[in-house]
Protein backbone atom coordinates (compact mmCIF):
# COMPACT_ATOMS: atom_id res chain seq x y z
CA UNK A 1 14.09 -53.10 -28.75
CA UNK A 2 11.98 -56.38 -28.77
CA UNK A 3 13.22 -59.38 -27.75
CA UNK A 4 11.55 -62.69 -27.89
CA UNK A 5 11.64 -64.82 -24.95
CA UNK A 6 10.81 -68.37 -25.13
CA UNK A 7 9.83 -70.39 -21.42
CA UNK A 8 8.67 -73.16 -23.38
CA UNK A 9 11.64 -74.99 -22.12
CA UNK A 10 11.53 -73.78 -18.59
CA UNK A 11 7.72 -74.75 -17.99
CA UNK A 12 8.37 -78.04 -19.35
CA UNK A 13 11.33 -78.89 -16.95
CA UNK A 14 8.90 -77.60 -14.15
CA UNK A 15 6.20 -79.62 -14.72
CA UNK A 16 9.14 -82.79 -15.46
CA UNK A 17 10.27 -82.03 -11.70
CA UNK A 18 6.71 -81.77 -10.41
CA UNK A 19 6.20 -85.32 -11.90
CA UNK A 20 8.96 -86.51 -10.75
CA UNK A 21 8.71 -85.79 -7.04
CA UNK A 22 5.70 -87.27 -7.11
CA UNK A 23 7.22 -90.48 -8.33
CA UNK A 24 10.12 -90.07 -5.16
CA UNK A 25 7.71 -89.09 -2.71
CA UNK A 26 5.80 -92.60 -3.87
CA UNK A 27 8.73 -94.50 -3.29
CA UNK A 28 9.93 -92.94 -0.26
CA UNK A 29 6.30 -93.32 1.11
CA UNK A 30 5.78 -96.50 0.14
CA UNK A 31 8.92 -97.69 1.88
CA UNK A 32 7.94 -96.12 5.47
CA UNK A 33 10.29 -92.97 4.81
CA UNK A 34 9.03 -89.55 6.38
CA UNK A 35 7.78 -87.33 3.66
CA UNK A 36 8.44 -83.98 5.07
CA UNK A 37 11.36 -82.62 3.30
CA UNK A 38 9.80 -84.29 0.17
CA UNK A 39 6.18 -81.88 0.86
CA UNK A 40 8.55 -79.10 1.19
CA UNK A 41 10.25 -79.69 -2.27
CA UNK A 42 6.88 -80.14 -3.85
CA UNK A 43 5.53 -76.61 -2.43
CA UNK A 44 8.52 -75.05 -3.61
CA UNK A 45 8.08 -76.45 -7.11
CA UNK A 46 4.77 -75.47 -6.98
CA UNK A 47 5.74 -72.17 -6.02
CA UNK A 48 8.94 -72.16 -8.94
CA UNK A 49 5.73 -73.16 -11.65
CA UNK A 50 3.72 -70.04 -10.11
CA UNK A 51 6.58 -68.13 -10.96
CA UNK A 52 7.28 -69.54 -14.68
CA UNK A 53 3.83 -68.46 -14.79
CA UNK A 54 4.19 -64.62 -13.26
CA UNK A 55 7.01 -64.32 -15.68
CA UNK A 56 4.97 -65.49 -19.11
CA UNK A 57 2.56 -63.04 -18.09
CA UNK A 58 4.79 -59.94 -17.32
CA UNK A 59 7.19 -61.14 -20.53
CA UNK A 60 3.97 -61.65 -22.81
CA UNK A 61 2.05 -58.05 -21.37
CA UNK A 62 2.87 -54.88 -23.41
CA UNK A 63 5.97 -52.87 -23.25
CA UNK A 64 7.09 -54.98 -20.51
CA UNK A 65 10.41 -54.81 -22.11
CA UNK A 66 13.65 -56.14 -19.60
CA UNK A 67 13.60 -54.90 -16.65
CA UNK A 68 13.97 -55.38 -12.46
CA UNK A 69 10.25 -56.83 -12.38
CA UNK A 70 12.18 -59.86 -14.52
CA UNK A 71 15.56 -60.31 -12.96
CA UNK A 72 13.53 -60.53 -9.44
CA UNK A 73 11.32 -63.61 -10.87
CA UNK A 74 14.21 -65.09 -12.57
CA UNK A 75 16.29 -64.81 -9.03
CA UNK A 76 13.18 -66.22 -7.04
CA UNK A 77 13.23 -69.08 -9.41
CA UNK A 78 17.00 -70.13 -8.98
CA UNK A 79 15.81 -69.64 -5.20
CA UNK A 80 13.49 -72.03 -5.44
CA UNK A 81 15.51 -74.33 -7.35
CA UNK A 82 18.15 -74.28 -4.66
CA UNK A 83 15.70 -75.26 -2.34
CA UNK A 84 14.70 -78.19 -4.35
CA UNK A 85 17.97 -79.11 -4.78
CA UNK A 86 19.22 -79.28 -1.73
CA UNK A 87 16.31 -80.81 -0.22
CA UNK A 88 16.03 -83.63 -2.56
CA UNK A 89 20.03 -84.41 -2.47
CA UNK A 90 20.12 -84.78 1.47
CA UNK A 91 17.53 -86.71 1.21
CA UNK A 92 18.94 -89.11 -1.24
CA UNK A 93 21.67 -88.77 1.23
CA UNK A 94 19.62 -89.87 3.73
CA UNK A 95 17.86 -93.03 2.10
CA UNK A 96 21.26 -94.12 0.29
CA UNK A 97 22.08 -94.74 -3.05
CA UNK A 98 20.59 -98.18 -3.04
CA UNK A 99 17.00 -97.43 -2.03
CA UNK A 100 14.05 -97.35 -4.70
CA UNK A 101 13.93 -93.78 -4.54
CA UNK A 102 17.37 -92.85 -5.59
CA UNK A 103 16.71 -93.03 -9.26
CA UNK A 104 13.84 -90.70 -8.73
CA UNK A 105 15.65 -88.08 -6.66
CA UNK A 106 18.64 -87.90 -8.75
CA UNK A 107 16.56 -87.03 -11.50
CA UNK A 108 14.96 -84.36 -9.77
CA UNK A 109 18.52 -82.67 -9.37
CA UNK A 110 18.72 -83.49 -12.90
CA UNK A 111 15.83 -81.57 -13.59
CA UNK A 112 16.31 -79.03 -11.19
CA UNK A 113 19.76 -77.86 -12.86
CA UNK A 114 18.00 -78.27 -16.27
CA UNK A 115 16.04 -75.31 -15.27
CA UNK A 116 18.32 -73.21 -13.37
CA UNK A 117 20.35 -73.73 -16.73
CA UNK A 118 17.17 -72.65 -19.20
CA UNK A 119 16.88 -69.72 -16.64
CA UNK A 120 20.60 -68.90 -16.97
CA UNK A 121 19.79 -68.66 -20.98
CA UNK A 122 16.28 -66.57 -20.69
CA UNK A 123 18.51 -64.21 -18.15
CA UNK A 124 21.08 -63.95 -21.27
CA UNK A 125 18.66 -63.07 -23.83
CA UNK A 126 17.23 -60.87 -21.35
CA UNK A 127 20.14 -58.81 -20.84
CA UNK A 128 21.71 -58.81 -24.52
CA UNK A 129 18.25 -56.77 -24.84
CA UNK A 130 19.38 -54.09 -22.81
């Protein structure tokens, strides 16, 4: 059985969060905050659009079908996700919900659960294929 998988959506809300910690690191930056935790939630979206990648490839190469290979990238990606997450909420935690960066950081846990949910649905498909 063939089953079509579409991570148009998924790439999209990767490269939205990769934007968009850009824009809080900015504003954290630019207001004296350290940038640390925000450098580690930019690797690991970095690393989470690596693995969109790895898993168009292995979805898009023949006979590839639904398998472990594909539950273990979808599981690394709501790991990284987490990450992000939880990174970018303590530190809006940290900086307060009136500094310039709030906005920004709220939308990247915005973002963040807009993928984990698009992964949630690509899992679905996945499995119904089974």
């Amino acid at each position: 059985m063939t089953t079509s998988v579409d991570t148009t959506e998924l790439a999209a809300t990767i490269a939205t969060l990769i934007e968009t910690i850009q824009v809080a690191s900015s504003a954290l930056s630019s207001s004296g905050v350290d940038g640390e935790d925000m450098q580690l939630v930019a690797e690991q979206a970095q690393r989470a659009r690596d693995t969109v990648g790895e898993l168009e490839r292995h979805l898009a190469s023949p006979g590839s079908g639904a398998g472990d290979e594909q539950s273990v990238l979808l599981h690394r990606l709501n790991n990284q996700l987490t990450g992000i997450l939880s990174l970018a909420m303590l530190q809006k935690d940290d900086v307060g919900p009136a500094h310039p960066a709030a906005p920004a950081l709220e939308r990247i846990a915005a973002a963040a659960r807009a993928a984990a949910a698009a992964i949630k649905r690509i899992s679905a498909t996945l499995k119904s294929a089974r």
